[in-house]
PDB file of N, CA and C in Angstrom:
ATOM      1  N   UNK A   1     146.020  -4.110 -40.808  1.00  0.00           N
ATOM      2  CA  UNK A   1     147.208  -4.433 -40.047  1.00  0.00           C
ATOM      3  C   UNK A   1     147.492  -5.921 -40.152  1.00  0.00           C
ATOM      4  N   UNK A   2     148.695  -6.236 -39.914  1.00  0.00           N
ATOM      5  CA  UNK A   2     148.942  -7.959 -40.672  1.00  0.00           C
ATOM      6  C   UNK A   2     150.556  -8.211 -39.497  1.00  0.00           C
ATOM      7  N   UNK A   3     150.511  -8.849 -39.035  1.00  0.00           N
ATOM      8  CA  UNK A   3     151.730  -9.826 -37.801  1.00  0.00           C
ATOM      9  C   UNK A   3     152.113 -10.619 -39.282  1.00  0.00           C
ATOM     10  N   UNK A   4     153.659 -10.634 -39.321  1.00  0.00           N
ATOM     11  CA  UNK A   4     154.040 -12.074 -40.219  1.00  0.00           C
ATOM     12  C   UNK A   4     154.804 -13.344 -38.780  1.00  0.00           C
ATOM     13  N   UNK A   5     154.988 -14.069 -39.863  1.00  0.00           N
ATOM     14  CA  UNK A   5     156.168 -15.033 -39.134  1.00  0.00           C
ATOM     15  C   UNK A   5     157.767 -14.883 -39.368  1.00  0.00           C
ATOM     16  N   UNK A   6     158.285 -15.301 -39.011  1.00  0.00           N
ATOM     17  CA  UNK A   6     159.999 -15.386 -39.388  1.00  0.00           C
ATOM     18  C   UNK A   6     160.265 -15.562 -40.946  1.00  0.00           C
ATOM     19  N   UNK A   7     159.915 -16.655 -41.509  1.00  0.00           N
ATOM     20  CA  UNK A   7     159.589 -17.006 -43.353  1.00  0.00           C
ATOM     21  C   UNK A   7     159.267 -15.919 -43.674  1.00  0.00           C
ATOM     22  N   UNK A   8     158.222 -15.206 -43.731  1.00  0.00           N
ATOM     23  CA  UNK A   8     157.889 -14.515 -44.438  1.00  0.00           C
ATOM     24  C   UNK A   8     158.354 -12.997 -44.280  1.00  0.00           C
ATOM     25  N   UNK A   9     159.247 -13.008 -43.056  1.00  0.00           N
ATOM     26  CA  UNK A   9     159.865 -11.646 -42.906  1.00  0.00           C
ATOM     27  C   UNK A   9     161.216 -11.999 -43.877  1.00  0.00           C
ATOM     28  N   UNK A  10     161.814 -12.884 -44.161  1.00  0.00           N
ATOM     29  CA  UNK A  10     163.031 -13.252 -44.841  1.00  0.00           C
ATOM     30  C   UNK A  10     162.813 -12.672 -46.304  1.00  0.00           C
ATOM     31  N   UNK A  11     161.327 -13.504 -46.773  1.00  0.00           N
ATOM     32  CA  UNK A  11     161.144 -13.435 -47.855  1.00  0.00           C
ATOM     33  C   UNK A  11     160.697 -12.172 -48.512  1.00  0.00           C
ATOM     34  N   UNK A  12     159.838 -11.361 -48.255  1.00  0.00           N
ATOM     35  CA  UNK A  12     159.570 -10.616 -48.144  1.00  0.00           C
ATOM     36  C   UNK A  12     159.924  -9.187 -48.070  1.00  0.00           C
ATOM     37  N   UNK A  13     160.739  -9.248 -46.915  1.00  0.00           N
ATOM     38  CA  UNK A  13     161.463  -8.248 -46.498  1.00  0.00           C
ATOM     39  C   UNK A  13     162.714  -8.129 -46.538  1.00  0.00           C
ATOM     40  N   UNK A  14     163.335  -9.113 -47.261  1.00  0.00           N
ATOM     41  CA  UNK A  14     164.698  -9.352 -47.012  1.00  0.00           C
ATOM     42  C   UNK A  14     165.509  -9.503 -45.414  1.00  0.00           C
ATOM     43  N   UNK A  15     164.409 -10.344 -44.640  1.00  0.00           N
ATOM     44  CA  UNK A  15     164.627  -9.844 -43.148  1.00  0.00           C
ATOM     45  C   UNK A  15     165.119  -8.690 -42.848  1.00  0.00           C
ATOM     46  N   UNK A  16     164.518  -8.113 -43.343  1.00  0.00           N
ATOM     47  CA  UNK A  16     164.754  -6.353 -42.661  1.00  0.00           C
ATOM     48  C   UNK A  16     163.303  -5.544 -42.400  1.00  0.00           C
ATOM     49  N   UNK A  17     162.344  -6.294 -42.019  1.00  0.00           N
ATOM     50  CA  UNK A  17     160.688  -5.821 -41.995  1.00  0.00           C
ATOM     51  C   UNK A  17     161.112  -4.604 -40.995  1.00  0.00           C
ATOM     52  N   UNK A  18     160.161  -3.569 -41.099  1.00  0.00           N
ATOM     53  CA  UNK A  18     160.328  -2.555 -40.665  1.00  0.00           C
ATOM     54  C   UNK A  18     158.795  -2.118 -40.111  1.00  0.00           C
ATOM     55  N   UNK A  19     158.155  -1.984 -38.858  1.00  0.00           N
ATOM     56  CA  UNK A  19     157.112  -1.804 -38.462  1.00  0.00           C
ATOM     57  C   UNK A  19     156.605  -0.545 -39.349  1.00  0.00           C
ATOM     58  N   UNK A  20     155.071  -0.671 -39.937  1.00  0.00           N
ATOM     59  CA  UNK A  20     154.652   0.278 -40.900  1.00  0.00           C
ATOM     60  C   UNK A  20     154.772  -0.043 -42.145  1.00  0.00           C
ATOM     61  N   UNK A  21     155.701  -1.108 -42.672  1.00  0.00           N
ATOM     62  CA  UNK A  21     155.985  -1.438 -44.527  1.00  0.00           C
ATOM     63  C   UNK A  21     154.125  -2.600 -44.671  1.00  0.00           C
ATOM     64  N   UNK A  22     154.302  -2.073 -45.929  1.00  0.00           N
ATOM     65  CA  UNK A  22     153.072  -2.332 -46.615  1.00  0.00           C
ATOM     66  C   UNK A  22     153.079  -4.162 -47.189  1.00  0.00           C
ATOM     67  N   UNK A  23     152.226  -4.487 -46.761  1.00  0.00           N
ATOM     68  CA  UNK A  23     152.299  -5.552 -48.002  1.00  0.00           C
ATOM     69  C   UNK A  23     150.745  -6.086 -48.367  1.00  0.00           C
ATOM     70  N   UNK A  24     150.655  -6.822 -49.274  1.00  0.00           N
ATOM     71  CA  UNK A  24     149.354  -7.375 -50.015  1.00  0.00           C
ATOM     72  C   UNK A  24     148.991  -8.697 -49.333  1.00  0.00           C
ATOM     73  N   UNK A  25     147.774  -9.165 -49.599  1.00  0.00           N
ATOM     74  CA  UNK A  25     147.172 -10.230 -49.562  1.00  0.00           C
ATOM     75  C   UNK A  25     146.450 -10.001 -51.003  1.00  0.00           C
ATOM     76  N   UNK A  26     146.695 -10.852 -52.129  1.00  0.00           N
ATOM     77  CA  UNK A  26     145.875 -10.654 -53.232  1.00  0.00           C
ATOM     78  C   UNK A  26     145.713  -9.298 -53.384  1.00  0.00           C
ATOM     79  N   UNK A  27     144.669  -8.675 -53.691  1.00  0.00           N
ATOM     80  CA  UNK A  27     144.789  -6.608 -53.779  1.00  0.00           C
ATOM     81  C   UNK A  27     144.327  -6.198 -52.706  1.00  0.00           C
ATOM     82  N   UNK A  28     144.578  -7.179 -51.477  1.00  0.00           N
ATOM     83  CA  UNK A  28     144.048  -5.942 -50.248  1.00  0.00           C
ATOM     84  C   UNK A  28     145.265  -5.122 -49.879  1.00  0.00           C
ATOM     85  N   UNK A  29     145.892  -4.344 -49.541  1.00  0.00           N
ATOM     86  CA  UNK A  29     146.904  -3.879 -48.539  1.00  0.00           C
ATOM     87  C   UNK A  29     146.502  -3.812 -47.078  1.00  0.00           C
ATOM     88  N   UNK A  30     148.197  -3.864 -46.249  1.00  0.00           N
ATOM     89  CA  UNK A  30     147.435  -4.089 -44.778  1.00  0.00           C
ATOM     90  C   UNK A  30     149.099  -3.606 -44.392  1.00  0.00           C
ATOM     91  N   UNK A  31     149.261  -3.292 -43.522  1.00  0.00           N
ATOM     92  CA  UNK A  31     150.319  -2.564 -42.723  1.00  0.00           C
ATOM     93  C   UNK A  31     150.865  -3.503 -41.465  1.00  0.00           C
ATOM     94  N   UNK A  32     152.081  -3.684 -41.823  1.00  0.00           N
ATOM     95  CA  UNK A  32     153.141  -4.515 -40.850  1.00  0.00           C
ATOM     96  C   UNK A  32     153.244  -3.420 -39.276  1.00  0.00           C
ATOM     97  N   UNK A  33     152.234  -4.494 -38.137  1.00  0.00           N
ATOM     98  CA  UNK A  33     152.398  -3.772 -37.245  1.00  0.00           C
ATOM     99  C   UNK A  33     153.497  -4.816 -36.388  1.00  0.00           C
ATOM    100  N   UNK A  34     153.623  -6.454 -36.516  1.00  0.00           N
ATOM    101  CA  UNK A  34     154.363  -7.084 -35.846  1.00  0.00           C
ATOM    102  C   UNK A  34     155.287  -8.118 -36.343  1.00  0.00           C
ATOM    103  N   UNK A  35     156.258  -8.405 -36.278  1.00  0.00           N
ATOM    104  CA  UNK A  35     156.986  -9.892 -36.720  1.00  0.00           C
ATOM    105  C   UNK A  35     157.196 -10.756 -35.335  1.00  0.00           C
ATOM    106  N   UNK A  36     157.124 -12.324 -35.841  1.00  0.00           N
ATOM    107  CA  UNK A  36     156.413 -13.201 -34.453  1.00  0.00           C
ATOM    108  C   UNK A  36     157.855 -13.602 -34.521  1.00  0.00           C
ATOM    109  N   UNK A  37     158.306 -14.782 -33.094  1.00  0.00           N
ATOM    110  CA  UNK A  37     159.648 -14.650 -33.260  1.00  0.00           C
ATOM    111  C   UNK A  37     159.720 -16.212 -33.966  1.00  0.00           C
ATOM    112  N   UNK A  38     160.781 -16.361 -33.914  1.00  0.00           N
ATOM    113  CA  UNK A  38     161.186 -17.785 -34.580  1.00  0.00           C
ATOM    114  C   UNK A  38     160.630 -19.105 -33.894  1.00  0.00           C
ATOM    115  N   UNK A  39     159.655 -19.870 -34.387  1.00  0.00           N
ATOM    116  CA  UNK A  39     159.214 -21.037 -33.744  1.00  0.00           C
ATOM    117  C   UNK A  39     159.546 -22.487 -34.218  1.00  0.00           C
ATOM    118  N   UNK A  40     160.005 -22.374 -35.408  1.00  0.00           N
ATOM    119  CA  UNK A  40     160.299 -23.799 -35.737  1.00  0.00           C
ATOM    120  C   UNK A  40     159.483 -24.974 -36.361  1.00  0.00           C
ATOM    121  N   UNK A  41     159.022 -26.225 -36.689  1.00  0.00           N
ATOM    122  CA  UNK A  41     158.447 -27.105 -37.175  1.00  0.00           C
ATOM    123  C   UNK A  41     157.353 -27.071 -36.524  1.00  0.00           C
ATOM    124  N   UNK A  42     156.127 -27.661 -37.182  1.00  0.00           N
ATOM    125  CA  UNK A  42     155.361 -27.985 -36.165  1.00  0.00           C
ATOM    126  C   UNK A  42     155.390 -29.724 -36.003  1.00  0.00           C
ATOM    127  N   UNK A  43     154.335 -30.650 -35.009  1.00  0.00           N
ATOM    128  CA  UNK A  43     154.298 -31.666 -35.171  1.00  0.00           C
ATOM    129  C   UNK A  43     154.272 -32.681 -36.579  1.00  0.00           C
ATOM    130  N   UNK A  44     153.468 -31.796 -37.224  1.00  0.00           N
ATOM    131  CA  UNK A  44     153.320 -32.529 -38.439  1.00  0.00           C
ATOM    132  C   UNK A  44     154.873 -32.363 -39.433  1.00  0.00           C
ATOM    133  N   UNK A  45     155.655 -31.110 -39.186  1.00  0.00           N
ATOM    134  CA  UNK A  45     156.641 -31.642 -39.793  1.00  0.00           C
ATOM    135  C   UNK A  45     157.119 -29.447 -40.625  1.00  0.00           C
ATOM    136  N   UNK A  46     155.907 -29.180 -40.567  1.00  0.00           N
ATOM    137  CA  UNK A  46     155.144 -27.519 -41.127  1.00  0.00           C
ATOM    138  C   UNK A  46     155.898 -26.605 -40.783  1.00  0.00           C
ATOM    139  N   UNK A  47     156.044 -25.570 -41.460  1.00  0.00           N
ATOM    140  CA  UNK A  47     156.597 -24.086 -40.817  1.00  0.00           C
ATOM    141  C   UNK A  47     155.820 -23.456 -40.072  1.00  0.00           C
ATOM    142  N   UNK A  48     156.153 -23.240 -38.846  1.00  0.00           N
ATOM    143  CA  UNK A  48     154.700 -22.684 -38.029  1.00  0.00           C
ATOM    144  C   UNK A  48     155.633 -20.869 -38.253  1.00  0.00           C
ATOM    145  N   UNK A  49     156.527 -20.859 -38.660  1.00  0.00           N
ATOM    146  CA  UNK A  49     157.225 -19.443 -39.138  1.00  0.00           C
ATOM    147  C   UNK A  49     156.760 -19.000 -40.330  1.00  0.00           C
ATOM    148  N   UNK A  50     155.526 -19.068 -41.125  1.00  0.00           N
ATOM    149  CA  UNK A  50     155.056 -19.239 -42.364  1.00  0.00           C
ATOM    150  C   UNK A  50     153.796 -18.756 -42.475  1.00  0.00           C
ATOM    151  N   UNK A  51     153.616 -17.511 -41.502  1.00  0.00           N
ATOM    152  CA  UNK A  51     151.804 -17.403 -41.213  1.00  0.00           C
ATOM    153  C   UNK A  51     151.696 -15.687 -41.506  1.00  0.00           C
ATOM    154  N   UNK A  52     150.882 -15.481 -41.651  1.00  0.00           N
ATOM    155  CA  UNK A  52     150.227 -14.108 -41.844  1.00  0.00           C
ATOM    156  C   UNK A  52     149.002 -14.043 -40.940  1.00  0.00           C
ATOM    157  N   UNK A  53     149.067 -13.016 -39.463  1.00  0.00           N
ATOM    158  CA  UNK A  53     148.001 -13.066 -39.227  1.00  0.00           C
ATOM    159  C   UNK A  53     146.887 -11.278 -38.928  1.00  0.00           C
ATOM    160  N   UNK A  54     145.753 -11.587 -39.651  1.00  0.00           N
ATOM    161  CA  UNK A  54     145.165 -10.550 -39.895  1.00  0.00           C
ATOM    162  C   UNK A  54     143.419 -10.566 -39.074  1.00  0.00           C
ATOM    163  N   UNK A  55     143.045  -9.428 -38.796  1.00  0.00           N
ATOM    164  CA  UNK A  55     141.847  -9.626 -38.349  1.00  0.00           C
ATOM    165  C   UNK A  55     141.132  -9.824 -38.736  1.00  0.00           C
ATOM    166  N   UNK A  56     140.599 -11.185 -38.217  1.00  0.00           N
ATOM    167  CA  UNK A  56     139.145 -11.860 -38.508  1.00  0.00           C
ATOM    168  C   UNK A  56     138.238 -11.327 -39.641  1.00  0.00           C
ATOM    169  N   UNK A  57     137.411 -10.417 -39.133  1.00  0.00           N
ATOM    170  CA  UNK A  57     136.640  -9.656 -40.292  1.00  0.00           C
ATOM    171  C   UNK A  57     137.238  -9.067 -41.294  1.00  0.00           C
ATOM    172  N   UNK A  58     138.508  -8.636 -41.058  1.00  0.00           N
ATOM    173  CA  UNK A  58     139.015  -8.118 -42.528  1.00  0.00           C
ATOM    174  C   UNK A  58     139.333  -9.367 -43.038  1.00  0.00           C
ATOM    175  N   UNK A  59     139.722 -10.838 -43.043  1.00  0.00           N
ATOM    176  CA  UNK A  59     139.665 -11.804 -43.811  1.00  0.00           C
ATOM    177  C   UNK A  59     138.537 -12.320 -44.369  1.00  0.00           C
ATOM    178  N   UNK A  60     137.383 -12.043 -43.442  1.00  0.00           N
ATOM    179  CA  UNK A  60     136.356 -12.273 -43.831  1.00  0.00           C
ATOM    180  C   UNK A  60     135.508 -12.031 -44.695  1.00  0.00           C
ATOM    181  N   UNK A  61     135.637 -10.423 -44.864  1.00  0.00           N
ATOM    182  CA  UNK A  61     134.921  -9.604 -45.928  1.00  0.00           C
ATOM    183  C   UNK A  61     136.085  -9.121 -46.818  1.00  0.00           C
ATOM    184  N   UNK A  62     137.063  -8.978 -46.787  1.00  0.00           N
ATOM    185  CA  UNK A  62     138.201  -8.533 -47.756  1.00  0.00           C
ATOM    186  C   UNK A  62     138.934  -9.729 -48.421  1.00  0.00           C
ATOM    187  N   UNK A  63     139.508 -10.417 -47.979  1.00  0.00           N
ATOM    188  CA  UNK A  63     140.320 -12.008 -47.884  1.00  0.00           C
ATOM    189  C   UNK A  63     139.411 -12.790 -48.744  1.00  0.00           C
ATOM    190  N   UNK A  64     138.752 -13.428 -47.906  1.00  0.00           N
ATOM    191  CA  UNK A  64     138.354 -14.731 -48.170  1.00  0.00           C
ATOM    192  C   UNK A  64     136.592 -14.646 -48.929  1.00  0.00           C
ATOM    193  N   UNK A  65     136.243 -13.819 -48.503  1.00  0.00           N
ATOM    194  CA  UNK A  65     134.742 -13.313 -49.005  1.00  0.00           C
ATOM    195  C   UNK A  65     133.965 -13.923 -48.397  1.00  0.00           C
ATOM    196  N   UNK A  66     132.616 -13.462 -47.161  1.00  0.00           N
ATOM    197  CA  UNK A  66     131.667 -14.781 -47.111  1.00  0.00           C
ATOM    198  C   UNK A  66     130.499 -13.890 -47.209  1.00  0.00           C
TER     199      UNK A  66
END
């Protein structure tokens, strides 16, 4: 299961994400259960609308490898 941000629902989805559409991280798949709402810059200047967030251990052992 994978939350995006605003960016990446645009891009992605053609802002039209639809709870349940599929998408990748590298060859994992993970299922769109949320889109976050629009937040804007961060301090440093960043898209804080620009995030993918997935559970911990599945980044851990699927994602990122440790």
């Amino acid at each position: 299961m994978a939350i995006i941000g605003q960016v990446l629902a645009e891009k992605l989805f053609d802002n039209r994400p639809r709870l349940g559409d599929s998408l990748r991280i590298g060859t994992v798949p993970f299922t769109l259960v949320g889109v976050l709402d629009k937040k804007g810059q961060n301090a440093a200047g960043g898209s804080r609308d620009d995030v993918v967030i997935i559970p911990l251990a599945t980044a851990r052992t699927r994602v990122i490898g440790s």
